[in-house]
Protein backbone atom coordinates (compact mmCIF):
# COMPACT_ATOMS: atom_id res chain seq x y z
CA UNK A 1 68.24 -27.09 19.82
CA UNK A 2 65.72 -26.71 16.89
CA UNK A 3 63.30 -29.04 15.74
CA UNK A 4 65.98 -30.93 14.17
CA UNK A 5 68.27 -31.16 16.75
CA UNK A 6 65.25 -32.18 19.37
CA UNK A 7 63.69 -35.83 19.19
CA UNK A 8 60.34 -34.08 18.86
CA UNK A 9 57.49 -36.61 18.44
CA UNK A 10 55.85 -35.08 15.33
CA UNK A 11 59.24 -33.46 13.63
CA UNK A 12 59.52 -31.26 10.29
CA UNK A 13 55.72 -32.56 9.33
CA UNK A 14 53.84 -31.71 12.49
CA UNK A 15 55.87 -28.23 13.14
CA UNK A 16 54.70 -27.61 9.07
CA UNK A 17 50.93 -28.86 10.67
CA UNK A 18 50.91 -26.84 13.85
CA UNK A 19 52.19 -23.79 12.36
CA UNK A 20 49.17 -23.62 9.66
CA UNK A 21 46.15 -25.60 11.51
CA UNK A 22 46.99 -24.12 14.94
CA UNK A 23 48.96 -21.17 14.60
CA UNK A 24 48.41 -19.54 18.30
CA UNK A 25 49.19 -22.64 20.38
CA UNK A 26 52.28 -23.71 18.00
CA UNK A 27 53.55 -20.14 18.50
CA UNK A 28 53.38 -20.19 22.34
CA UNK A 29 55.67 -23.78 21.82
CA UNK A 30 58.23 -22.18 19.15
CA UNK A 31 58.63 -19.23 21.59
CA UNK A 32 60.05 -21.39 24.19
CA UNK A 33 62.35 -23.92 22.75
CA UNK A 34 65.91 -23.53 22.06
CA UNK A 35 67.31 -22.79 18.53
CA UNK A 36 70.01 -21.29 16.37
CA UNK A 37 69.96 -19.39 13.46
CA UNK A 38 71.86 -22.31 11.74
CA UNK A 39 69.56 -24.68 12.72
CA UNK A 40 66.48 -23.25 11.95
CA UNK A 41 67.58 -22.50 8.11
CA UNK A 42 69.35 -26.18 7.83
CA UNK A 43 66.64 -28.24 9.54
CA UNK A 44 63.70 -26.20 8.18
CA UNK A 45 63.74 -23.67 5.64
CA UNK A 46 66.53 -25.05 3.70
CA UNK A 47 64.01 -28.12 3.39
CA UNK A 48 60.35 -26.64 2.82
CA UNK A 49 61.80 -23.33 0.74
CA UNK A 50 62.77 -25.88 -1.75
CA UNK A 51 58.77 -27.05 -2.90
CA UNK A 52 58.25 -24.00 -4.84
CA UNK A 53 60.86 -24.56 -7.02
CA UNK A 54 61.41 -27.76 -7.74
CA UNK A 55 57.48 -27.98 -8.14
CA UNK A 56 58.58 -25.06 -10.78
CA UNK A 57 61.00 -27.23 -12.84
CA UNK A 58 58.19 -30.21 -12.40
CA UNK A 59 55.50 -27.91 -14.02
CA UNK A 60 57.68 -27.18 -16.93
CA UNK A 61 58.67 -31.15 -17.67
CA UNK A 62 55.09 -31.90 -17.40
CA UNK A 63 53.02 -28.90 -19.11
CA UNK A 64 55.12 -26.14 -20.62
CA UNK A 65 58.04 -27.97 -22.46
CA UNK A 66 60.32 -24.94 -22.02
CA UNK A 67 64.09 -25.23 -22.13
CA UNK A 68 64.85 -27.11 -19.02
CA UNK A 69 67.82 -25.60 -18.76
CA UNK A 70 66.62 -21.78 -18.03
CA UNK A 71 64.06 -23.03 -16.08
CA UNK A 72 66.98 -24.68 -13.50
CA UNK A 73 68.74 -21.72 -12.91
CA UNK A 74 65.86 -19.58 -12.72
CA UNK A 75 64.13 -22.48 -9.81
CA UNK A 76 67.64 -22.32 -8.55
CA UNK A 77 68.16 -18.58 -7.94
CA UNK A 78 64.41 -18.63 -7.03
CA UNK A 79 65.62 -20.53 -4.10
CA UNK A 80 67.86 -18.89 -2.81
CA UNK A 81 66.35 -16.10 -3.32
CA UNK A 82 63.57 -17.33 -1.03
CA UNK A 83 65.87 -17.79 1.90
CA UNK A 84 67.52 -14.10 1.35
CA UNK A 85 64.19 -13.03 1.71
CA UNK A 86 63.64 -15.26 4.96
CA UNK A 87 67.14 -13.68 6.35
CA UNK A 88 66.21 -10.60 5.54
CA UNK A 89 62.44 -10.56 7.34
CA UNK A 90 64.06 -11.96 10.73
CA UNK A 91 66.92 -9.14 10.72
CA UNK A 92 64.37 -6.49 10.20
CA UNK A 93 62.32 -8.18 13.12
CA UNK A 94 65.06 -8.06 15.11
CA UNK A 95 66.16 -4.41 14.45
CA UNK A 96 62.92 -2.93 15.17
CA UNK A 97 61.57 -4.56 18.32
CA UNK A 98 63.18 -1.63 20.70
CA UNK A 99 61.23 1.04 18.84
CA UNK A 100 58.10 -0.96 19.35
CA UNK A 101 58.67 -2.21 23.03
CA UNK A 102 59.59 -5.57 21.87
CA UNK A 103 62.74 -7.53 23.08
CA UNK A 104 65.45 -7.49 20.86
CA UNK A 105 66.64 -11.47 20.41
CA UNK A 106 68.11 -12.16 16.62
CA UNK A 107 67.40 -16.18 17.27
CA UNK A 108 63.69 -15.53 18.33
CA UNK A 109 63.22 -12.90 15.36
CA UNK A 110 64.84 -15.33 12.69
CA UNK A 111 62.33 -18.04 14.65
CA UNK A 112 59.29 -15.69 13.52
CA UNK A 113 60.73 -15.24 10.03
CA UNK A 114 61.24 -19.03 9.16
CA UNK A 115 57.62 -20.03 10.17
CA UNK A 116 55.37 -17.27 9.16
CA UNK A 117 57.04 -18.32 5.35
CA UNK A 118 55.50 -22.19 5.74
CA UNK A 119 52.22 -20.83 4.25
CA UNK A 120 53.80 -19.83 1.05
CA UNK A 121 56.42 -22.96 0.98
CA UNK A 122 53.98 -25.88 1.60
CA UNK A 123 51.42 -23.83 -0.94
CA UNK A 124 54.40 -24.14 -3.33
CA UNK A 125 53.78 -27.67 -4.06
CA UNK A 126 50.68 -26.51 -6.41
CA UNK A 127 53.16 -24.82 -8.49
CA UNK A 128 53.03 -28.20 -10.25
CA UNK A 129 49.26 -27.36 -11.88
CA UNK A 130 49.64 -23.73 -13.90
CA UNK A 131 46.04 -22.82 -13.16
CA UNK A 132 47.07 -21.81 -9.72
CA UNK A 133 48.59 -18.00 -9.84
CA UNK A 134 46.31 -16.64 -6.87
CA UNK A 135 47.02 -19.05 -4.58
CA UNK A 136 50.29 -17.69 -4.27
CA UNK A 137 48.78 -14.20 -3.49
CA UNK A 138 46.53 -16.31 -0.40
CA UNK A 139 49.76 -17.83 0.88
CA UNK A 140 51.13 -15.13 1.38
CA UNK A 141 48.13 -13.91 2.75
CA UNK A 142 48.14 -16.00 5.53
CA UNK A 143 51.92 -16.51 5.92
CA UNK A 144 51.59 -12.65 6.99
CA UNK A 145 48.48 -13.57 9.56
CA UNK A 146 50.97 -15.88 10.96
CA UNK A 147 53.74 -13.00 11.15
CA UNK A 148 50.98 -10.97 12.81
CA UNK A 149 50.35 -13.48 15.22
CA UNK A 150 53.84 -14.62 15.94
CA UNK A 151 54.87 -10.90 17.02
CA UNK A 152 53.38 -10.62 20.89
CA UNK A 153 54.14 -14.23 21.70
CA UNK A 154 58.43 -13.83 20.15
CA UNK A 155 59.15 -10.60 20.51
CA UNK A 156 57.35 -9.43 23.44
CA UNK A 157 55.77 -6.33 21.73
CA UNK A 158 52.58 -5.24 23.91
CA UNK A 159 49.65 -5.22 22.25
CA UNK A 160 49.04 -1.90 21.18
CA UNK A 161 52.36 -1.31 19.89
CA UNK A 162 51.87 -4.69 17.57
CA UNK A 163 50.41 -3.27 14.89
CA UNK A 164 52.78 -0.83 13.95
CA UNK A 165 55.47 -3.18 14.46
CA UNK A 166 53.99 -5.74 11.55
CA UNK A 167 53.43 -2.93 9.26
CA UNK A 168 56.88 -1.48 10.07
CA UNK A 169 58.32 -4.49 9.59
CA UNK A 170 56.22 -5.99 6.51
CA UNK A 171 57.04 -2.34 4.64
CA UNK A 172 60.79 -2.42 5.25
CA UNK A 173 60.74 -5.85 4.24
CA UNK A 174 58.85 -5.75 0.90
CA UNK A 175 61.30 -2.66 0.13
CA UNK A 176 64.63 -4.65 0.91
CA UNK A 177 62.89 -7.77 -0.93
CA UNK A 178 62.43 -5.63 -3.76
CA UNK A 179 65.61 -4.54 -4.66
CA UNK A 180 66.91 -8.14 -4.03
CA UNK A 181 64.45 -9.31 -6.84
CA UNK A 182 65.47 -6.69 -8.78
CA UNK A 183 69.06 -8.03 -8.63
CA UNK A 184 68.09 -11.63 -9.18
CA UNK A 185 65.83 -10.95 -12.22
CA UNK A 186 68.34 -8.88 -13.63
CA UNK A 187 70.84 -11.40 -13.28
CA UNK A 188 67.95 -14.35 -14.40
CA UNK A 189 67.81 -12.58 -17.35
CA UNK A 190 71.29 -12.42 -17.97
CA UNK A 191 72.06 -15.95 -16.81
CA UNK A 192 69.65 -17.08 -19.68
CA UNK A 193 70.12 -14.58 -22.76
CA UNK A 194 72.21 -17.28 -24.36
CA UNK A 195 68.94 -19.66 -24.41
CA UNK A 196 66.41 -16.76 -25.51
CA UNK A 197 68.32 -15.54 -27.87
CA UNK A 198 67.96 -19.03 -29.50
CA UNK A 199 64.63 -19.23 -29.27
CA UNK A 200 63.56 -19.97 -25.41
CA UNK A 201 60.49 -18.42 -24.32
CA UNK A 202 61.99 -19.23 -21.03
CA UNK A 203 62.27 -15.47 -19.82
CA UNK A 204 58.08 -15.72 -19.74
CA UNK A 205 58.27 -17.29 -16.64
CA UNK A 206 59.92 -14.59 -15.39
CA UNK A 207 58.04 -12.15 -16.38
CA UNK A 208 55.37 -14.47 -14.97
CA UNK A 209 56.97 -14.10 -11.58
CA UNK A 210 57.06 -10.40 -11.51
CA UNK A 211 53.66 -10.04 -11.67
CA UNK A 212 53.31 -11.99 -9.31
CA UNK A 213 55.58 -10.07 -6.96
CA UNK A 214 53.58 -7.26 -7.67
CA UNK A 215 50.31 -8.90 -6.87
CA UNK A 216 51.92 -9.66 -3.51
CA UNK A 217 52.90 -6.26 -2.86
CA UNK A 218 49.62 -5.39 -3.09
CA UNK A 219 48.00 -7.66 -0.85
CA UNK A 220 50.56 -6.88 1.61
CA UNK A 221 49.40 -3.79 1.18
CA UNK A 222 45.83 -4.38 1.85
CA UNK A 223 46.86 -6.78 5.20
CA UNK A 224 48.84 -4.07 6.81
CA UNK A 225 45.40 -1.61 6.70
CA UNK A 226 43.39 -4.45 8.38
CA UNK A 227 46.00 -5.68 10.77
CA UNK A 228 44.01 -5.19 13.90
CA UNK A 229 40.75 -6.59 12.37
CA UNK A 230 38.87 -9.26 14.92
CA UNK A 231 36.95 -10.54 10.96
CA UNK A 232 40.58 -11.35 9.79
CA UNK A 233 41.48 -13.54 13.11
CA UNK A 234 38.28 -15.15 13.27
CA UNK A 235 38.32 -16.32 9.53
CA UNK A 236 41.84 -17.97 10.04
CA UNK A 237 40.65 -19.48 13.36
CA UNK A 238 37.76 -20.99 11.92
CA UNK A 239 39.60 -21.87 8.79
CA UNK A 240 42.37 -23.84 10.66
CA UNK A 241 39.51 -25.70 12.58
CA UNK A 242 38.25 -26.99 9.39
CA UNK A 243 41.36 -27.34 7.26
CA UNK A 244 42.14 -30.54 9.07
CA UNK A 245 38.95 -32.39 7.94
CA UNK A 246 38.20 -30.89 4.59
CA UNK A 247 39.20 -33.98 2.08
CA UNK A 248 40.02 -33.55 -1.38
CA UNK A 249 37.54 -34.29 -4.07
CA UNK A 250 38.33 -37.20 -6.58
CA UNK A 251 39.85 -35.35 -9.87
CA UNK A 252 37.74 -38.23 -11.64
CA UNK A 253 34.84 -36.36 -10.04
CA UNK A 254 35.73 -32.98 -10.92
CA UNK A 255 36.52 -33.93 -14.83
CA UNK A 256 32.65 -34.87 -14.83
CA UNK A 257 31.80 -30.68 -14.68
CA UNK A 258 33.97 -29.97 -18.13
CA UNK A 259 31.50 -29.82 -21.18
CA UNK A 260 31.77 -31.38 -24.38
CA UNK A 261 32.48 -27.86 -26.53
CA UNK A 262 32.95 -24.37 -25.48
CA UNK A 263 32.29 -21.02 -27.09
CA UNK A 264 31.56 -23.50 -30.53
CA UNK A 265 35.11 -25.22 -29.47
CA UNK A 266 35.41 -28.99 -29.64
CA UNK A 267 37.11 -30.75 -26.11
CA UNK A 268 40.63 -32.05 -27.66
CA UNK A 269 41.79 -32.73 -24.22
CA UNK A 270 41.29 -33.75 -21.06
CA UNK A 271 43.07 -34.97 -17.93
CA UNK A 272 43.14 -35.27 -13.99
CA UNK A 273 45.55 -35.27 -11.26
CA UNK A 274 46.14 -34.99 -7.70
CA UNK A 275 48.94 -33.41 -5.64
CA UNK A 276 49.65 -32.69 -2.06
CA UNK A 277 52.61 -32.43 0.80
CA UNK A 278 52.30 -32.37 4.12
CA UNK A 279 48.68 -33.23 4.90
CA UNK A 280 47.74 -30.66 1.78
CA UNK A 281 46.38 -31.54 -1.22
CA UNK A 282 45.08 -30.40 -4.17
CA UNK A 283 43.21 -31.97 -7.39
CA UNK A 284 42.50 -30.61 -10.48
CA UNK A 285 40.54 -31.44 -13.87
CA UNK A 286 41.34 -29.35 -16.86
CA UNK A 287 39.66 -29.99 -20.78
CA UNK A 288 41.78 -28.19 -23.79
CA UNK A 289 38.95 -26.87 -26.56
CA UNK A 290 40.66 -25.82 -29.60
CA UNK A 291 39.48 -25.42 -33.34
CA UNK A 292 42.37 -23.37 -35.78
CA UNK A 293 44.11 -20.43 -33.92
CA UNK A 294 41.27 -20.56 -31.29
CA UNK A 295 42.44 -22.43 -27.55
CA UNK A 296 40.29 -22.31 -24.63
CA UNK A 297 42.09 -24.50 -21.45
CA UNK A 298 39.44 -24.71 -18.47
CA UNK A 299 40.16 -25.88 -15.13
CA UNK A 300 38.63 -26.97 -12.14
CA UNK A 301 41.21 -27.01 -9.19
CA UNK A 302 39.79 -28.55 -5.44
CA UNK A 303 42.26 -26.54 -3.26
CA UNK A 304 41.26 -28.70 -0.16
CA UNK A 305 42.82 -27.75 2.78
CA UNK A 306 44.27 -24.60 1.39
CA UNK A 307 41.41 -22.89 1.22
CA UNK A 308 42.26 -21.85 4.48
CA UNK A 309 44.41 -18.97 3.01
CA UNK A 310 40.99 -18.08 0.72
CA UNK A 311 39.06 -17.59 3.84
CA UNK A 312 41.76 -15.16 5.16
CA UNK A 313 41.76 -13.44 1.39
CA UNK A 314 37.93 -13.09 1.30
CA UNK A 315 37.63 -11.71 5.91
CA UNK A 316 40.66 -9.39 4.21
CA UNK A 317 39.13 -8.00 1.12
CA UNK A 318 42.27 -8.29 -1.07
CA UNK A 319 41.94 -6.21 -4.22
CA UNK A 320 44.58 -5.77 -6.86
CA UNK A 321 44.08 -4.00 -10.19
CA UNK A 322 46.79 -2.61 -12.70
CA UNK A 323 46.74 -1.55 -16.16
CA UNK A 324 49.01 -1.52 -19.08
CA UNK A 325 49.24 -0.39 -22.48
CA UNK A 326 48.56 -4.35 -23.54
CA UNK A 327 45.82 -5.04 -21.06
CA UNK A 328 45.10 -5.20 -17.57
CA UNK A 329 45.29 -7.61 -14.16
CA UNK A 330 42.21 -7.70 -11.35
CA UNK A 331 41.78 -9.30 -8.16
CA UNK A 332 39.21 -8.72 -6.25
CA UNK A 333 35.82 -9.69 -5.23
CA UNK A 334 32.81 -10.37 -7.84
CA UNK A 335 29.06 -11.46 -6.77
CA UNK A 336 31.01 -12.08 -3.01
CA UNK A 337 33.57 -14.44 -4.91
CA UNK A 338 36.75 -13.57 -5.51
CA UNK A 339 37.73 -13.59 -9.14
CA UNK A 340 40.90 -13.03 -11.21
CA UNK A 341 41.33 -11.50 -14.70
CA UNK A 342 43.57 -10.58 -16.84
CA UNK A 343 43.28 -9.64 -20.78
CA UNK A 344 46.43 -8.99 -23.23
CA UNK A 345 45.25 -6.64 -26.07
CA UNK A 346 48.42 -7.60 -28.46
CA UNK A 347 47.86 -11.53 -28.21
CA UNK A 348 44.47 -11.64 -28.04
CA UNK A 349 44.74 -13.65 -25.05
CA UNK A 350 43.73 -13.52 -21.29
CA UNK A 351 42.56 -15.44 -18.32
CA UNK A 352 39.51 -15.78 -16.05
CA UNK A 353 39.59 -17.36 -12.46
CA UNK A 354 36.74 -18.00 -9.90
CA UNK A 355 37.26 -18.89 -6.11
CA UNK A 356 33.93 -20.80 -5.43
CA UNK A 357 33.12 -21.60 -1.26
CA UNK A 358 36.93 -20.90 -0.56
CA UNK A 359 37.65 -23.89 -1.88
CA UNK A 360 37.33 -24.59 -5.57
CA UNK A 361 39.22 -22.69 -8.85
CA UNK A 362 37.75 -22.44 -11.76
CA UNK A 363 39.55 -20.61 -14.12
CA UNK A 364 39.55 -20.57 -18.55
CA UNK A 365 42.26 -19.27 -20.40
CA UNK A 366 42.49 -18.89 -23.99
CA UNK A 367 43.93 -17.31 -27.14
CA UNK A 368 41.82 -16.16 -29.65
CA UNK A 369 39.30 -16.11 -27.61
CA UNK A 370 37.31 -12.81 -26.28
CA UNK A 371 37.28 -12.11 -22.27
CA UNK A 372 33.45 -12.73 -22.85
CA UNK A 373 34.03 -16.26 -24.01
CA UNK A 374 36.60 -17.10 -21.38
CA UNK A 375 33.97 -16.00 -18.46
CA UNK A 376 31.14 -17.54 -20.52
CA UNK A 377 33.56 -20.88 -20.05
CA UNK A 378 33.72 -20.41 -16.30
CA UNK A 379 29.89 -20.27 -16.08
CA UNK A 380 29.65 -23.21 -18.36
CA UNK A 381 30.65 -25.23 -15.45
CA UNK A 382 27.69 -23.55 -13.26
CA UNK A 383 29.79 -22.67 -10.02
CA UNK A 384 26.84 -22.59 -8.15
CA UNK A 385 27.40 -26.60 -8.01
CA UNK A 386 30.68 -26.46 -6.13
CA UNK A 387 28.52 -24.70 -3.06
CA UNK A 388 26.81 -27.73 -2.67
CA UNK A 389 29.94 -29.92 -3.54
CA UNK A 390 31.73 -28.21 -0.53
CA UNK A 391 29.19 -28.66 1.90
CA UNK A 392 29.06 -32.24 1.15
C-alpha cells in the first residue's frame, strides 16, 4: 500500500515533512512499507508535482499579465513533464543498481525517485513571487542530497559503491531529461506560435525556464564532485534541525528596509505578501522606483524554512557562470554570500540577487539601469541587518 492507500497518522503532509526535516529516519520508514508504482505517482507526485505550475499560471494573473492562455499549456506540459522526469529517474535507479551492488526492485527505485523530487515540488509554491529564480537551483540542490541519501537505505548499494551510483545515475538522468525538454520546448513553442505571433511575449517564460535548466545542470554538476563530503551532510542535518522552528518574518516588517528613492529613482510602488504550503513559507516586500524609461524593482524575500536548501548550496559551493553575446549569468559565492547576476547588453537590463544568513533574498532588477546601480540598490537595504534579523 502507499501512503495513500495506508491510514497513516500524518498522510501526504507529514510524508512531505519527514522527507525534508528528517530525511534519514523518513528514509529508513519509506524503505519498508509497501507500494506500487501506481500508487506512489497517483497518491503523491501526481499531487505535489502540480505546485510548480499552477503557482506558474498564479504568478502570471498576479504580476506578469501575459496571455493566460500560453502560459496554461506551457504550466500544463511543464507538468507532465515533471512526472516524465520522475519516471525516468526511478527507471534509471532501477537499471543500474546490479552494476553498483545494489538490489534491483523497480517499486523501491520509483520510491527513491518520487521523494528525493519533494524538495523541488513543495519549493514550487514560491513560483508565485518572480524574485525567486535561485531557489529553484537550491531545491534541487537538496532534492539531490535526498537522492544521495535515499540510495544505501532503497537500493541496498554498500557504501563505497554509493557514490558512483548517484553520479551514474544523476548523469544518465540529466542526459535523458534533456532531450525530453528539448522535445517539450520544441513543442511549447510550437503549441504557442499562434499567440506570439500576435504579440505574446509568452515564449519569455520559456526561455526563462531554459536557463534555468541550465543552471540546474550545473549544480548537479557541482553535487556529484562533492557527493561523499561529511560538510555537505552536516549542513543539511543541521539545517533540517532548524527548519522546523525558523518562523517567517512579517512582510509588513520587511517593507520597512525599502528606501524612499533609488539610484535618484522615486518609490512608485510598493507591496507585501506571504505564501507557504506544507509547513513552508515564504514572505516578501518588493518597492517599484521608476522615473521615464528608467525601472528599478527591489525585493526582499524571507525564505523561512527553505533556507534549508541555502545551507546545502553554501556546505556545496555551487557556482554557475555562462556568457553570451548579450550578457552573462553568475552564481556563486561573493564576500561568503551567495549572489546572483545577470546583465543583458541589448536591453540594457539585468538583475542582482543576495542570499543573506541562508535565509533572506534580496535581489534589484531594472531596465535602464547600470549593473552598478542595481547592486548599489541591494546595498541600499544594508544586508548586514538581516544577520541580526535571523538570529532574532
Amino acid at each position: 500500500m502507499t501512503i495513500v492507500d495506508e491510514p497513516r497518522r500524518t498522510g501526504l503532509i507529514g510524508r512531505v515533512q519527514g522527507i525534508l526535516l528528517r530525511p534519514s529516519a523518513e528514509w529508513d520508514v519509506i524503505a519498508a512499507e509497501p507500494a506500487t508504482i501506481q500508487g506512489l505517482f497517483t497518491g503523491y507526485a501526481c499531487i505535489l508535482a502540480a505546485i510548480p505550475p499552477v503557482a506558474l499560471v498564479v504568478q502570471h494573473l498576479l504580476f506578469l499579465h501575459w496571455l493566460l492562455i500560453p502560459i496554461i499549456v506551457i504550466a500544463v506540459i511543464s507538468y507532465v513533464a515533471s512526472l516524465i522526469g520522475v519516471f525516468i529517474l526511478g527507471f534509471i535507479i532501477d537499471v543500474l543498481a546490479t552494476s553498483f551492488d545494489g538490489e534491483k526492485n523497480p517499486v523501491q527505485a520509483m520510491k527513491l525517485a518520487v521523494y528525493s523530487y519533494t524538495a523541488a515540488w513543495v519549493a514550487g509554491i514560491l513560483n508565485i513571487v518572480p524574485v525567486l529564480g535561485l531557489l529553484a537551483i537550491l531545491a534541487g540542490i537538496y532534492g539531490l542530497y535526498l537522492l544521495y541519501l535515499g540510495l544505501p537505505k532503497l537500493m541496498k548499494s554498500p557504501p563505497q559503491k554509493t557514490p558512483g551510483y548517484f553520479v551514474a545515475s544523476v548523469l544518465a538522468a540529466i542526459v535523458v531529461n534533456f532531450v525530453v525538454w528539448s522535445i517539450i520546448g520544441w513543442l511549447t513553442i510550437m503549441l504557442t506560435a499562434g499567440a506570439i505571433v500576435s504579440g505574446a511575449t509568452a515564449i519569455g517564460s520559456v526561455a526563462a525556464h531554459d536557463a534555468r535548466l541550465a543552471r540546474m545542470e550545473a549544480a548537479s554538476a557541482q553535487i556529484s564532485a562533492a557527493t561523499a563530503g561529511l560538510a555537505a551532510q552536516q549542513a543539511a542535518q543541521q539545517a533540517s534541525t532548524s527548519a522546523a522552528t525558523v518562523k517567517t518574518v512579517d512582510p509588513a516588517v520587511l517593507k520597512t528596509f525599502l528606501p524612499d528613492t533609488l539610484a535618484g529613482l522615486p518609490r512608485t510602488e510598493v507591496s507585501a505578501q506571504t505564501a507557504g504550503a506544507a509547513g513552508f513559507g515564504a514572505a516578501n516586500a518588493e518597492g517599484v522606483y521608476s522615473k521615464g524609461d528608467r525601472r528599478i524593482t527591489l525585493t526582499v524575500t524571507d525564505l523561512s524554512a527553505m533556507g534549508a536548501m541555502a545551507g546545502m548550496a553554501s556546505a556545496m559551493g555551487v557556482q554557475s557562470d555562462r556568457e553570451t553575446a548579450s550578457g552573462y549569468e553568475k552564481v556563486g559565492k561573493v564576500n561568503g554570500r551567495m549572489t546572483t547576476e545577470e546583465w543583458n547588453r541589448d536591453s540594457h537590463s539585468g538583475k542582482y540577487g543576495v542570499l543573506v544568513a541562508d535565509r533572506f533574498m534580496i535581489q534589484a532588477e531594472g531596465t535602464g539601469a547600470s549593473i552598478d546601480e542595481l547592486k548599489a540598490a541591494v546595498a541600499a537595504v544594508n544586508p548586514d541587518r538581516f544577520e541580526g534579523l535571523a538570529k532574532g
